[in-house]
C-alpha atoms as a PDB file:
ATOM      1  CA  UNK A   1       0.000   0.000   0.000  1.00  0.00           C
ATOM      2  CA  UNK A   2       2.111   2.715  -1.265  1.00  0.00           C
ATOM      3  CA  UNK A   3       0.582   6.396  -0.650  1.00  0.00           C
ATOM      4  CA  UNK A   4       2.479   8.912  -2.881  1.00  0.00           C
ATOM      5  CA  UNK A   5       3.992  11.911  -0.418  1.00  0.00           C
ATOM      6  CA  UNK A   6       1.865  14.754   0.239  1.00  0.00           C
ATOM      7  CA  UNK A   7       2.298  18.543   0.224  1.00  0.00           C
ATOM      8  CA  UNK A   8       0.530  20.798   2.789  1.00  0.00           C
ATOM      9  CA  UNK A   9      -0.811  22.234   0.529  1.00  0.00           C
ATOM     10  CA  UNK A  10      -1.928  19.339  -1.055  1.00  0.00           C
ATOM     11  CA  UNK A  11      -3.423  18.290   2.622  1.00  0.00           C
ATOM     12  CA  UNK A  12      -5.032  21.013   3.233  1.00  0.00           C
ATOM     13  CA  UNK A  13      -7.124  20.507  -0.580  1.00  0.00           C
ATOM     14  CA  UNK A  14      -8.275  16.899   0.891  1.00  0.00           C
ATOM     15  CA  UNK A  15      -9.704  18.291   4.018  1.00  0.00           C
ATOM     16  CA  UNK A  16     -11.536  21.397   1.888  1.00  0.00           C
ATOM     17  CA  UNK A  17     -12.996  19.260  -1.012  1.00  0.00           C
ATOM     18  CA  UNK A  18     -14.066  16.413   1.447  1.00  0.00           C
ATOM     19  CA  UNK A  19     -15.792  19.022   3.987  1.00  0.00           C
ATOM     20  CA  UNK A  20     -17.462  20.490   0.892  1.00  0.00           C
ATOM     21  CA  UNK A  21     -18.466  16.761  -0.346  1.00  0.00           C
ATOM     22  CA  UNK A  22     -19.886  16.205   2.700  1.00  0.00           C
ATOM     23  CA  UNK A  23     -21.909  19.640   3.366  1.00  0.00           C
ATOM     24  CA  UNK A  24     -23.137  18.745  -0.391  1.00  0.00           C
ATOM     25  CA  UNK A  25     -21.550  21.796  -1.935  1.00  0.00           C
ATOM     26  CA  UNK A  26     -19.298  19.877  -4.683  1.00  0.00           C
ATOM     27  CA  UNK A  27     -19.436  16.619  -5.583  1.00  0.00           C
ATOM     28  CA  UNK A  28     -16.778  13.307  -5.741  1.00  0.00           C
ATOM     29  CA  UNK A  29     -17.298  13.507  -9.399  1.00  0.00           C
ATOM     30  CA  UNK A  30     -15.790  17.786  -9.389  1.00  0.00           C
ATOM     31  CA  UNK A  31     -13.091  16.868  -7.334  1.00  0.00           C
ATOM     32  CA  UNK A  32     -12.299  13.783  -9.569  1.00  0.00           C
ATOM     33  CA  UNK A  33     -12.042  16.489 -12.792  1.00  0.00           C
ATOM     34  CA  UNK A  34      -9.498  18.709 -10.794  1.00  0.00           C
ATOM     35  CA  UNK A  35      -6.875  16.196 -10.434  1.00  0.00           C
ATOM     36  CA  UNK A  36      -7.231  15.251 -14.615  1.00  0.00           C
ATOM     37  CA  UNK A  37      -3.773  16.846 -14.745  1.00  0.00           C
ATOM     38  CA  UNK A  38      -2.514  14.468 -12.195  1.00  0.00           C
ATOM     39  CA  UNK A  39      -4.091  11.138 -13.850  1.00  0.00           C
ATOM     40  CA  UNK A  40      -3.180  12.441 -17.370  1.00  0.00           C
ATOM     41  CA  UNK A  41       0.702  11.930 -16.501  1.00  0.00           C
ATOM     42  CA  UNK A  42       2.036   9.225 -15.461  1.00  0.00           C
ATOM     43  CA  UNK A  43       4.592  10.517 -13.061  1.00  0.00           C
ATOM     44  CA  UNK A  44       2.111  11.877 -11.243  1.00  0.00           C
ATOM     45  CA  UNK A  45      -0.759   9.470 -11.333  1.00  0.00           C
ATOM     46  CA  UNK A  46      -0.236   8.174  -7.727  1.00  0.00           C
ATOM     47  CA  UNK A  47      -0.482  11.603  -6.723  1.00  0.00           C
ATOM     48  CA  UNK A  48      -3.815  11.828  -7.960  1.00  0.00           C
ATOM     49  CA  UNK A  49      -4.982   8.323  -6.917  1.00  0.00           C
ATOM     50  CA  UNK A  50      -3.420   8.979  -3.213  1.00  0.00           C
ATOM     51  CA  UNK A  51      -5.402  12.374  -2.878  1.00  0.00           C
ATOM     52  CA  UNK A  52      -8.433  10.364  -4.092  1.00  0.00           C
ATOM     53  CA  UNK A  53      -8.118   7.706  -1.994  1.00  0.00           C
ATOM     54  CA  UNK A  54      -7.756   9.734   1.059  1.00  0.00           C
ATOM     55  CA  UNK A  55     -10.570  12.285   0.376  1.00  0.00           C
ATOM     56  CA  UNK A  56     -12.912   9.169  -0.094  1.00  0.00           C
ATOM     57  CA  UNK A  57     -11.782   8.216   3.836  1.00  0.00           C
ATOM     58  CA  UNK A  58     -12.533  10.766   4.835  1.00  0.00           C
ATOM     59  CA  UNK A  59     -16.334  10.754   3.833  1.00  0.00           C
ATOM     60  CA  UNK A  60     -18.916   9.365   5.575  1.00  0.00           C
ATOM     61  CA  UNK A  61     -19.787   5.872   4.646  1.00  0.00           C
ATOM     62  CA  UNK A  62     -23.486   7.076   3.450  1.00  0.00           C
ATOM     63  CA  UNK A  63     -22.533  10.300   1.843  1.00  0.00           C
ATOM     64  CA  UNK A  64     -21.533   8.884  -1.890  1.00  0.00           C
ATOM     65  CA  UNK A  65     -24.781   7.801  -4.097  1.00  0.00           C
ATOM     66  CA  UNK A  66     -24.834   4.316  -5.518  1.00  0.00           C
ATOM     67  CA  UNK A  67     -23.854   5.690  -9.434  1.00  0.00           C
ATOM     68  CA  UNK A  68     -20.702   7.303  -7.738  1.00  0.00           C
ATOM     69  CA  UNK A  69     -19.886   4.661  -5.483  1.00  0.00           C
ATOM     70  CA  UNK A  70     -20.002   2.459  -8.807  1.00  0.00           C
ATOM     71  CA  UNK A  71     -18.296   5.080 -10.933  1.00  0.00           C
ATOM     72  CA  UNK A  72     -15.273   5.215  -8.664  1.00  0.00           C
ATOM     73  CA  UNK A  73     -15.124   1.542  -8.492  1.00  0.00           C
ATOM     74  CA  UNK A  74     -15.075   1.172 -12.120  1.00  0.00           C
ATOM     75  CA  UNK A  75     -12.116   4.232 -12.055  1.00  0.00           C
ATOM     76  CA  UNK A  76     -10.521   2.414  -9.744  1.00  0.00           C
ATOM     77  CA  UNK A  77     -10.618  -0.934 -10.870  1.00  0.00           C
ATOM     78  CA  UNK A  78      -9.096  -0.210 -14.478  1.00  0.00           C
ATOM     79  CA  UNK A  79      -6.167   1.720 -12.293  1.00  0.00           C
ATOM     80  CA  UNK A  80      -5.367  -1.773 -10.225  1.00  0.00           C
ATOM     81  CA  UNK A  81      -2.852  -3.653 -12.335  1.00  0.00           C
ATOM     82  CA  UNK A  82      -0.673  -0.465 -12.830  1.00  0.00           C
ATOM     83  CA  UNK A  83      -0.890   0.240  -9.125  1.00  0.00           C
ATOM     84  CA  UNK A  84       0.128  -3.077  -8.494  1.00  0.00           C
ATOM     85  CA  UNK A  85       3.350  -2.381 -10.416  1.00  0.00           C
ATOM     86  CA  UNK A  86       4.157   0.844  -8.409  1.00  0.00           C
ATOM     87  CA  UNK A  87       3.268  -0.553  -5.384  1.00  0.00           C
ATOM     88  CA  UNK A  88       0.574   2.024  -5.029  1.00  0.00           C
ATOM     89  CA  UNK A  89      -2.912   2.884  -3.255  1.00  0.00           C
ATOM     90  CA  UNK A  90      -5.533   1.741  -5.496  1.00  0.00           C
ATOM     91  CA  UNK A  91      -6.142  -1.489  -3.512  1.00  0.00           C
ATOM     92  CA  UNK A  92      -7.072   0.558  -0.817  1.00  0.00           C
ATOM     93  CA  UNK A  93      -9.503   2.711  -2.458  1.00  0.00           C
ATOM     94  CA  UNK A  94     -11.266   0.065  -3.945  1.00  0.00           C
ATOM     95  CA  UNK A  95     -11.355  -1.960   0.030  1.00  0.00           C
ATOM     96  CA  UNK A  96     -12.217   1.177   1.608  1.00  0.00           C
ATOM     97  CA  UNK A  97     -15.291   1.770  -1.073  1.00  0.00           C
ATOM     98  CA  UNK A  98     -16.767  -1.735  -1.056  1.00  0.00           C
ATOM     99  CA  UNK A  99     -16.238  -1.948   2.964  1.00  0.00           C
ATOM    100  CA  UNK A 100     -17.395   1.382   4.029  1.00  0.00           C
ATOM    101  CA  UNK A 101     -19.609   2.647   1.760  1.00  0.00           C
ATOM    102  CA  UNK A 102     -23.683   1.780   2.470  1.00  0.00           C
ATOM    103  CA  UNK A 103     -24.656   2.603  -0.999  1.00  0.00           C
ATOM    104  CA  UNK A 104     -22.472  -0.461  -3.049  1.00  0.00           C
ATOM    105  CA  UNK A 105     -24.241  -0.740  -6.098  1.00  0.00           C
ATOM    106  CA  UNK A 106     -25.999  -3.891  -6.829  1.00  0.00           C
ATOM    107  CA  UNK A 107     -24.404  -6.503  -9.437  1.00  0.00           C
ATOM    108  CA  UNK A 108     -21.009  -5.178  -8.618  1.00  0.00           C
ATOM    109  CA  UNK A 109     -19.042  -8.087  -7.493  1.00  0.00           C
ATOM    110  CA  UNK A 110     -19.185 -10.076 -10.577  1.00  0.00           C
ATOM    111  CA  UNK A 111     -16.514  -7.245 -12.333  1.00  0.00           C
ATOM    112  CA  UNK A 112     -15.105  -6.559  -9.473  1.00  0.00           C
ATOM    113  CA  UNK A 113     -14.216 -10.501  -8.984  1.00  0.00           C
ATOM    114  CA  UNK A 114     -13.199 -10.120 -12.786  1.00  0.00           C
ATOM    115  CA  UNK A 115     -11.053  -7.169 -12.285  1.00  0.00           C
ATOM    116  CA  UNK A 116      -9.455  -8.892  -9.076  1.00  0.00           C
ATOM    117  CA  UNK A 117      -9.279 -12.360  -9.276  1.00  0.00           C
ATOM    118  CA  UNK A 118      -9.152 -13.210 -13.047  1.00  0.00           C
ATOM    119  CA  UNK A 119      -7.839 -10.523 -14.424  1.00  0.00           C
ATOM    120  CA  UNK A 120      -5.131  -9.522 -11.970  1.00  0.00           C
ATOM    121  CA  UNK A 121      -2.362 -11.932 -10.709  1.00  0.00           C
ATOM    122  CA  UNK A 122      -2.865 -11.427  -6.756  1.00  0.00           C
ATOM    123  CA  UNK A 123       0.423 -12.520  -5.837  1.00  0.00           C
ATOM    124  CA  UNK A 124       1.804  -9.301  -7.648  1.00  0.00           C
ATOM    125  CA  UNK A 125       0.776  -7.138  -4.821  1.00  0.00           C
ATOM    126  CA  UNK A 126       2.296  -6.724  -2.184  1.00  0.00           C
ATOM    127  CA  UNK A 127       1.630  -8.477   1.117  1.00  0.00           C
ATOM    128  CA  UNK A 128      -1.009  -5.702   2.958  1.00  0.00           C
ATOM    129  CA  UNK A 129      -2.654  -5.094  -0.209  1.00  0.00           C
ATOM    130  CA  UNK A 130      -3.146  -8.912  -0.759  1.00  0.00           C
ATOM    131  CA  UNK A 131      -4.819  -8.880   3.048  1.00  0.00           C
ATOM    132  CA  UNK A 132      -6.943  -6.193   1.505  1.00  0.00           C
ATOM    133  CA  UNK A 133      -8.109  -8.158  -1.618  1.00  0.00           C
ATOM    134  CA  UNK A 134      -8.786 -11.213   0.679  1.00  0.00           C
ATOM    135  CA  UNK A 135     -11.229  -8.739   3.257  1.00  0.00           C
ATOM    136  CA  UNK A 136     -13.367  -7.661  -0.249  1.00  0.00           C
ATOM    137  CA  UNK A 137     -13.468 -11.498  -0.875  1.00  0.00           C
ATOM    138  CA  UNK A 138     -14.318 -12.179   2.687  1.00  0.00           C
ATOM    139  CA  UNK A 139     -17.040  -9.084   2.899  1.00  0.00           C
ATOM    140  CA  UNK A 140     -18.656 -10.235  -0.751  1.00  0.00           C
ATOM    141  CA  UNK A 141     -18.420 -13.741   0.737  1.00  0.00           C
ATOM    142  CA  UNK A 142     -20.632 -13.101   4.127  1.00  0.00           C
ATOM    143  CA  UNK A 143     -22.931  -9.892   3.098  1.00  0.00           C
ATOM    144  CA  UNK A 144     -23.324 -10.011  -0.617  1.00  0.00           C
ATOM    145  CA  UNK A 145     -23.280 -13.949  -1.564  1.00  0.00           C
ATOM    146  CA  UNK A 146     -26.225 -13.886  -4.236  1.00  0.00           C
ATOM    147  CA  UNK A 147     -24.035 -11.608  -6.099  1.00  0.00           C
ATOM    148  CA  UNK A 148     -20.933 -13.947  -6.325  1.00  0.00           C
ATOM    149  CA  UNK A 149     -22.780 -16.753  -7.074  1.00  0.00           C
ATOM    150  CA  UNK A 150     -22.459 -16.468 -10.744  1.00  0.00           C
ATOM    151  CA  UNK A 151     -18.914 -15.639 -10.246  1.00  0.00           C
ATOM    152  CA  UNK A 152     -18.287 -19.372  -8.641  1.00  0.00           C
END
């Protein structure tokens, strides 16, 4: 789980945008379209990702809608196997999303399995983000079953 090195500044940007988020001023969705810059290159992608990641921890787990929720997921998700190769946060997004957030779309563990399981090798990642893949397997496992069943 590799966080890319923040600025103050760029601290101090998390905590506005996710207060605003939460008072319903902005939305995930506008603060996703600031950091275009930062997901555009790639020496700066895990910036991007890491300011994501931790604005979307900071949220309450009721305060995304279900279309956003699944939106970031599917962001997130095509972001994994290059993350894996840097070593970098996108593991934990996706875990914190599908653990904390009350408004998981329905029908989403079938790509996500995809995404994870077939598509990605787990053994590239490294050893907490493999713990990480195995608690999404775990939650799906226990509080979403009827939606892996056509994965099995």
């Amino acid at each position: 789980m590799g966080f890319a090195v923040l600025k103050d500044e760029d601290n101090a940007i998390i905590a506005q945008y996710a207060s605003e988020i939460k008072e319903k001023k902005k939305s995930i969705l506008e603060f996703i379209e600031t950091l275009k810059d930062d997901f555009s290159n790639i020496d700066t992608q895990e910036l991007g990702l890491t300011k994501l990641v931790y604005v979307l921890q900071k949220l309450p787990n009721d305060c995304l809608e279900e279309n956003e929720v699944g939106t970031l997921l599917e962001f997130l998700l095509t972001r994994l196997e290059g993350s894996a190769l840097r070593n970098g946060c996108v593991v934990n997004g996706i875990h914190h999303l599908i653990l904390h957030s009350k408004n998981l779309p329905p029908g989403c563990e079938v790509p996500i399995f995809q995404s994870i399981y077939s598509e990605s090798t787990v053994q590239c990642f490294a050893q907490p983000d493999r713990t990480e893949l195995f608690e999404i397997l775990d939650f799906f496992l226990k509080h979403r079953r009827q939606g892996c069943d056509t994965f099995f």
